[in-house]
PDB file of N, CA and C in Angstrom:
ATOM      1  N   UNK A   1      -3.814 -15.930   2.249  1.00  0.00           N
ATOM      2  CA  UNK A   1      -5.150 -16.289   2.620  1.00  0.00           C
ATOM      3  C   UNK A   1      -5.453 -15.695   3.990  1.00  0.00           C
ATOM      4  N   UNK A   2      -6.703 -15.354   4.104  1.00  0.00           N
ATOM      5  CA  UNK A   2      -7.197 -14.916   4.895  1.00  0.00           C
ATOM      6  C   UNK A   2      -8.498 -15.387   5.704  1.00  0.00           C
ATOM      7  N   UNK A   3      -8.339 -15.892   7.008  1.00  0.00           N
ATOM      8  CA  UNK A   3      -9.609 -16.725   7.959  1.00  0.00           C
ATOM      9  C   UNK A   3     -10.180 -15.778   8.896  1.00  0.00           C
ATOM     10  N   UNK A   4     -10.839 -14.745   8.402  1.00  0.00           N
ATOM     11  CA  UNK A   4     -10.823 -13.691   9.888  1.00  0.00           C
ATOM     12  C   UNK A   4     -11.479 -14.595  11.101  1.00  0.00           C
ATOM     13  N   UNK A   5     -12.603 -15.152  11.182  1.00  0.00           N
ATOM     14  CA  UNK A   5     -13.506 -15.831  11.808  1.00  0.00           C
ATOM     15  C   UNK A   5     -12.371 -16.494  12.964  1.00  0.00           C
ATOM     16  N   UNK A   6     -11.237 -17.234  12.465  1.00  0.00           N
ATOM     17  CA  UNK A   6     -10.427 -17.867  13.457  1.00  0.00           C
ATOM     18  C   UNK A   6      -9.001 -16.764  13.747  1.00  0.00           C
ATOM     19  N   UNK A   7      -9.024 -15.496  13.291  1.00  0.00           N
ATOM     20  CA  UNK A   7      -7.859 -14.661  13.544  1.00  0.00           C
ATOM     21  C   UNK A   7      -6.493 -15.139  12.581  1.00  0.00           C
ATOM     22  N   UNK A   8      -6.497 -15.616  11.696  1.00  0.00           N
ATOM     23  CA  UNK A   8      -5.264 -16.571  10.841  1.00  0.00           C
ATOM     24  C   UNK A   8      -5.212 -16.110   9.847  1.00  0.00           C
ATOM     25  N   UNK A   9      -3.938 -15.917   9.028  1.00  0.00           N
ATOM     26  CA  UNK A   9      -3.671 -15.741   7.610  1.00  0.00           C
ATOM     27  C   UNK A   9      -2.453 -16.569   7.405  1.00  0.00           C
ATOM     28  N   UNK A  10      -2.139 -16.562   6.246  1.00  0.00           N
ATOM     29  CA  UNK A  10      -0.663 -16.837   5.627  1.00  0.00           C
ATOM     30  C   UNK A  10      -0.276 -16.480   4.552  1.00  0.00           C
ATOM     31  N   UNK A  11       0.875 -16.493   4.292  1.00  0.00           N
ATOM     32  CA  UNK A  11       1.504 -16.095   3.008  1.00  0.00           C
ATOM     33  C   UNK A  11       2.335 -16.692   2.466  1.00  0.00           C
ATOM     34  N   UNK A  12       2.156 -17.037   0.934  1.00  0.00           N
ATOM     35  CA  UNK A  12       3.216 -17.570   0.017  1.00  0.00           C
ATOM     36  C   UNK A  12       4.392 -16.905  -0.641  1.00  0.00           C
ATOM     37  N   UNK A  13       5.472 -16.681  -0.372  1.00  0.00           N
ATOM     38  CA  UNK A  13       6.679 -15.844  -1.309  1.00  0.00           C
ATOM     39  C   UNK A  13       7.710 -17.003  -1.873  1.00  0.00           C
ATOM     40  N   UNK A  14       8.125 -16.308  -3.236  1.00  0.00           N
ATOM     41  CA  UNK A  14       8.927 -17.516  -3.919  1.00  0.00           C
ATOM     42  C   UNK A  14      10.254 -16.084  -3.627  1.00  0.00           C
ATOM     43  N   UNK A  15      11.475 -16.636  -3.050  1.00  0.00           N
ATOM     44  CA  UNK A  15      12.931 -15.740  -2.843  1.00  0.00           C
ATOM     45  C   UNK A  15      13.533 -16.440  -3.490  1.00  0.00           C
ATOM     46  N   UNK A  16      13.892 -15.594  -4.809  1.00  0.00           N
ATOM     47  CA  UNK A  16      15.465 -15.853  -4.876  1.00  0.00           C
ATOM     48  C   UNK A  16      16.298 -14.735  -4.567  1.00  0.00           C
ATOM     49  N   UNK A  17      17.440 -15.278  -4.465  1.00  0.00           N
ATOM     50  CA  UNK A  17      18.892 -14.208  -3.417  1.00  0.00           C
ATOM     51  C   UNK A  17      20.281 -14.850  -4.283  1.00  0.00           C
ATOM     52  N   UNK A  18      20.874 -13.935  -4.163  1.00  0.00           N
ATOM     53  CA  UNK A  18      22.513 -14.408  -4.147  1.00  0.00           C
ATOM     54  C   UNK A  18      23.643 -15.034  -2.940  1.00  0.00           C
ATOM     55  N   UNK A  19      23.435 -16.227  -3.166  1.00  0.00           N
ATOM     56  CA  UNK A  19      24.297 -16.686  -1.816  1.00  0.00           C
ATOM     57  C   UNK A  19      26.060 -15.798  -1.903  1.00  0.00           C
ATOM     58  N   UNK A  20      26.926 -16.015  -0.379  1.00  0.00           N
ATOM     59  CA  UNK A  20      27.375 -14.999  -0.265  1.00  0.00           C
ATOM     60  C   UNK A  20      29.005 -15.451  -1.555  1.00  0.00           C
ATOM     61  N   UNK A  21      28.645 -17.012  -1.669  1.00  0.00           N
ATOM     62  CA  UNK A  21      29.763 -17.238  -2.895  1.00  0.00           C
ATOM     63  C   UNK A  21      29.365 -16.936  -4.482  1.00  0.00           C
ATOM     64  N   UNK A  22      28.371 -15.851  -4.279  1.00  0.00           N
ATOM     65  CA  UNK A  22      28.171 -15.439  -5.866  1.00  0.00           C
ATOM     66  C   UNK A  22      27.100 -16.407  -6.768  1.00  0.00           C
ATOM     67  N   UNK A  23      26.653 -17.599  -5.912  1.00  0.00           N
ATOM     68  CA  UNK A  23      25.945 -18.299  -6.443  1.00  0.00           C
ATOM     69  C   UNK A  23      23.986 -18.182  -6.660  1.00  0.00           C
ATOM     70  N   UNK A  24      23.201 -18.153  -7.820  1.00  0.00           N
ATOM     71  CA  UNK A  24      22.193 -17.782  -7.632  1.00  0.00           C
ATOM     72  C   UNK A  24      21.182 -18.883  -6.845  1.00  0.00           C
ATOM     73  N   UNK A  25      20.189 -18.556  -5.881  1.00  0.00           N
ATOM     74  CA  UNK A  25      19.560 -19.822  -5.356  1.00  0.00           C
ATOM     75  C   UNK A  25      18.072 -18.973  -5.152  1.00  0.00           C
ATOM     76  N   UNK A  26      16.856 -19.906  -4.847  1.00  0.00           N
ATOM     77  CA  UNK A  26      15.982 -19.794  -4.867  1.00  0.00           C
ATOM     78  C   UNK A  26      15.270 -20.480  -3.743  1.00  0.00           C
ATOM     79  N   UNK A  27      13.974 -20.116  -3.127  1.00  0.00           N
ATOM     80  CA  UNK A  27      13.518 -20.864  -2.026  1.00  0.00           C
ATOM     81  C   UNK A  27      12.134 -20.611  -2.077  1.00  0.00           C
ATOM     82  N   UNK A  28      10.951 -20.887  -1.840  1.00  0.00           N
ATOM     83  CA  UNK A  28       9.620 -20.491  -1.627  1.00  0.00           C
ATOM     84  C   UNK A  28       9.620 -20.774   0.231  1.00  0.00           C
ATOM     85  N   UNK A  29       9.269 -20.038   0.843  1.00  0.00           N
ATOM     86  CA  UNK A  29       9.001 -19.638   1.571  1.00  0.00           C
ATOM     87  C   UNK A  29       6.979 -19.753   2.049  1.00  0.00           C
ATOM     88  N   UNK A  30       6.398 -20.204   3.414  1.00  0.00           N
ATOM     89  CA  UNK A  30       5.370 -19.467   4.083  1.00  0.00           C
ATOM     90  C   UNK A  30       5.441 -19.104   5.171  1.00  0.00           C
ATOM     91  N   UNK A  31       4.409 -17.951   5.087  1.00  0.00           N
ATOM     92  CA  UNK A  31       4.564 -17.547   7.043  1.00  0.00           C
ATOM     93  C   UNK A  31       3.205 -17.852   7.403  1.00  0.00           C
ATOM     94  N   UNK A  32       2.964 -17.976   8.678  1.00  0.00           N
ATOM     95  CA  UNK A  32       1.343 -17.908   9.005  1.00  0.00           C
ATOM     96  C   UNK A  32       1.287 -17.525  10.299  1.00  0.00           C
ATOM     97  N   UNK A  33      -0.044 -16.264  10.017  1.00  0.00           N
ATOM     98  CA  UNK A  33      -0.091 -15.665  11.173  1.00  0.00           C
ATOM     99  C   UNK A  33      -0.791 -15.968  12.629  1.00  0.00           C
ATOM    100  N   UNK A  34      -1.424 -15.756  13.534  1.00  0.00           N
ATOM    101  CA  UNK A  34      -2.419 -15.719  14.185  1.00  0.00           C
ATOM    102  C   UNK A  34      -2.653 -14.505  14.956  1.00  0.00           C
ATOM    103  N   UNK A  35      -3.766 -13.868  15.365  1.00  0.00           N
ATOM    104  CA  UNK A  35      -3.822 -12.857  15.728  1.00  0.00           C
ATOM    105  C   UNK A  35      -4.818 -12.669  16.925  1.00  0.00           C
ATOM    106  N   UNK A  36      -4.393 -11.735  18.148  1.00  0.00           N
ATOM    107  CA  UNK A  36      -5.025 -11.806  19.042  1.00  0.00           C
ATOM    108  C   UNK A  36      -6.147 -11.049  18.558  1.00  0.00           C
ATOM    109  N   UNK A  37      -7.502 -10.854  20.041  1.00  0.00           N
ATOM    110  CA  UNK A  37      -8.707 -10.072  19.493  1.00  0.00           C
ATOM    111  C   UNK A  37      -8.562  -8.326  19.091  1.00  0.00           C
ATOM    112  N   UNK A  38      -7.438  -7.882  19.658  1.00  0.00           N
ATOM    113  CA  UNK A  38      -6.686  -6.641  19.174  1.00  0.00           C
ATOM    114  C   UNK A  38      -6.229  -6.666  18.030  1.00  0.00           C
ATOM    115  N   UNK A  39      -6.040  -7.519  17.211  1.00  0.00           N
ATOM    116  CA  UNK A  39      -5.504  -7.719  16.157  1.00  0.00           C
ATOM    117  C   UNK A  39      -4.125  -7.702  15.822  1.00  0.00           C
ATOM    118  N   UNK A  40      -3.164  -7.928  17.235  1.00  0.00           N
ATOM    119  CA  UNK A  40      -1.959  -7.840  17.212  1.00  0.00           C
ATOM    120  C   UNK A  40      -1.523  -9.503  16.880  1.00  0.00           C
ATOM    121  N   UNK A  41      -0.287  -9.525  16.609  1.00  0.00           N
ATOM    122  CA  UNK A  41       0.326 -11.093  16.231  1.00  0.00           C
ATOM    123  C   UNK A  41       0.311 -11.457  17.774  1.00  0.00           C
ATOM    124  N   UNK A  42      -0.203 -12.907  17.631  1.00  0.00           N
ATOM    125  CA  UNK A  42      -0.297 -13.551  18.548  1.00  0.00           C
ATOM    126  C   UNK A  42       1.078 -14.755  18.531  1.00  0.00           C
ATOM    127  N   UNK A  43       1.257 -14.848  16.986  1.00  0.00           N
ATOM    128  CA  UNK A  43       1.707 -16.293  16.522  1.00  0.00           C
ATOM    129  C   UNK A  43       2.175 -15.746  15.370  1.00  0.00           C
ATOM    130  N   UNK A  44       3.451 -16.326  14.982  1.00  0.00           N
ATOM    131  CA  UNK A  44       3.996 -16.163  13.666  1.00  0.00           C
ATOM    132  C   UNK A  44       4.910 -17.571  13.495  1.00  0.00           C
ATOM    133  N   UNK A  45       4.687 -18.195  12.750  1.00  0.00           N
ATOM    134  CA  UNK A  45       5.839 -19.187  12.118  1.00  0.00           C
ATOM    135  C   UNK A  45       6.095 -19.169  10.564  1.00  0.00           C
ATOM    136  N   UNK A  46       7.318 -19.343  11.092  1.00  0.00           N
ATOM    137  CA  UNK A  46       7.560 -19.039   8.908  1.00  0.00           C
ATOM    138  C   UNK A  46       8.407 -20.644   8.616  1.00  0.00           C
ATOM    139  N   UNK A  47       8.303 -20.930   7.161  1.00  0.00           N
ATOM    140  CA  UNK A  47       8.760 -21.795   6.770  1.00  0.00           C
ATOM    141  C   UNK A  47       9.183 -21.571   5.440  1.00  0.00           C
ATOM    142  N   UNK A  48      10.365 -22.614   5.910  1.00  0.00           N
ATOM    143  CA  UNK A  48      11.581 -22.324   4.318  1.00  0.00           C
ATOM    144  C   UNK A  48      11.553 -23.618   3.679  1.00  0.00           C
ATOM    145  N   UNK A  49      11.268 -23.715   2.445  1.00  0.00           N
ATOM    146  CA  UNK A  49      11.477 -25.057   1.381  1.00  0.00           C
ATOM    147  C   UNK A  49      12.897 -25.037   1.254  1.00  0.00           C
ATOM    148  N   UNK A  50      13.641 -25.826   1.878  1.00  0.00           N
ATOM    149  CA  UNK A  50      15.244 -26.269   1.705  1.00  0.00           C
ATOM    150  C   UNK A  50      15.672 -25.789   3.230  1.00  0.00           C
ATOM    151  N   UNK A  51      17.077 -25.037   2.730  1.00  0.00           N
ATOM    152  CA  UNK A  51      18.162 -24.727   3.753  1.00  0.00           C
ATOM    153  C   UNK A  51      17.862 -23.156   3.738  1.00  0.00           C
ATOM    154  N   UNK A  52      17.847 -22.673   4.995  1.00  0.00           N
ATOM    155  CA  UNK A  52      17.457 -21.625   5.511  1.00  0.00           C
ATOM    156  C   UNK A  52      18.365 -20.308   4.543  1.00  0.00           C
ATOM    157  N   UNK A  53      18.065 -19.343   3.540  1.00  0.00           N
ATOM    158  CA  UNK A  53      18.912 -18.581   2.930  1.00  0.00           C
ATOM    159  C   UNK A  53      19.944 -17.773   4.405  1.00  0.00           C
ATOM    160  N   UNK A  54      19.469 -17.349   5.277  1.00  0.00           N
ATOM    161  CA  UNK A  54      20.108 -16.698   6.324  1.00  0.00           C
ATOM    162  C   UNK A  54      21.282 -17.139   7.043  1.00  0.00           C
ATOM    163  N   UNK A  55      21.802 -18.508   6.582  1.00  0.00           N
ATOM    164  CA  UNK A  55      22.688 -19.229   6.742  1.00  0.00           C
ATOM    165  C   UNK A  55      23.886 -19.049   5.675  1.00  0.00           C
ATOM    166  N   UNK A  56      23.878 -18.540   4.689  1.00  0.00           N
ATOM    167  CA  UNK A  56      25.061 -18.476   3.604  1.00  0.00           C
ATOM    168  C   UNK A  56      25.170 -16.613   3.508  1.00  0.00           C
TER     169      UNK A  56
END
């Protein structure tokens, strides 16, 4: 989604990965942006449904 008016978007991704014991796992994931009047990232936070995949 996209708010130009307030500089903001976000995004939905569903990951699945192979954890590193061979096991299959899955996570949905959002990020959301904010953006200065340059249009550079001002703000980024992302969020993970569960346990962070970057951990196994």
């Amino acid at each position: 989604m996209v708010d130009e008016a307030e500089g903001k978007a976000s995004t939905e991704q569903s990951c699945p990965h192979v954890k590193t014991d061979g096991e299959l796992d899955h996570v949905i994931t959002c990020n959301f942006f904010s953006f200065d009047e340059a249009g550079k990232f001002k703000r980024v936070i992302v969020w993970i449904d569960g346990a962070s995949p970057l951990r196994d």
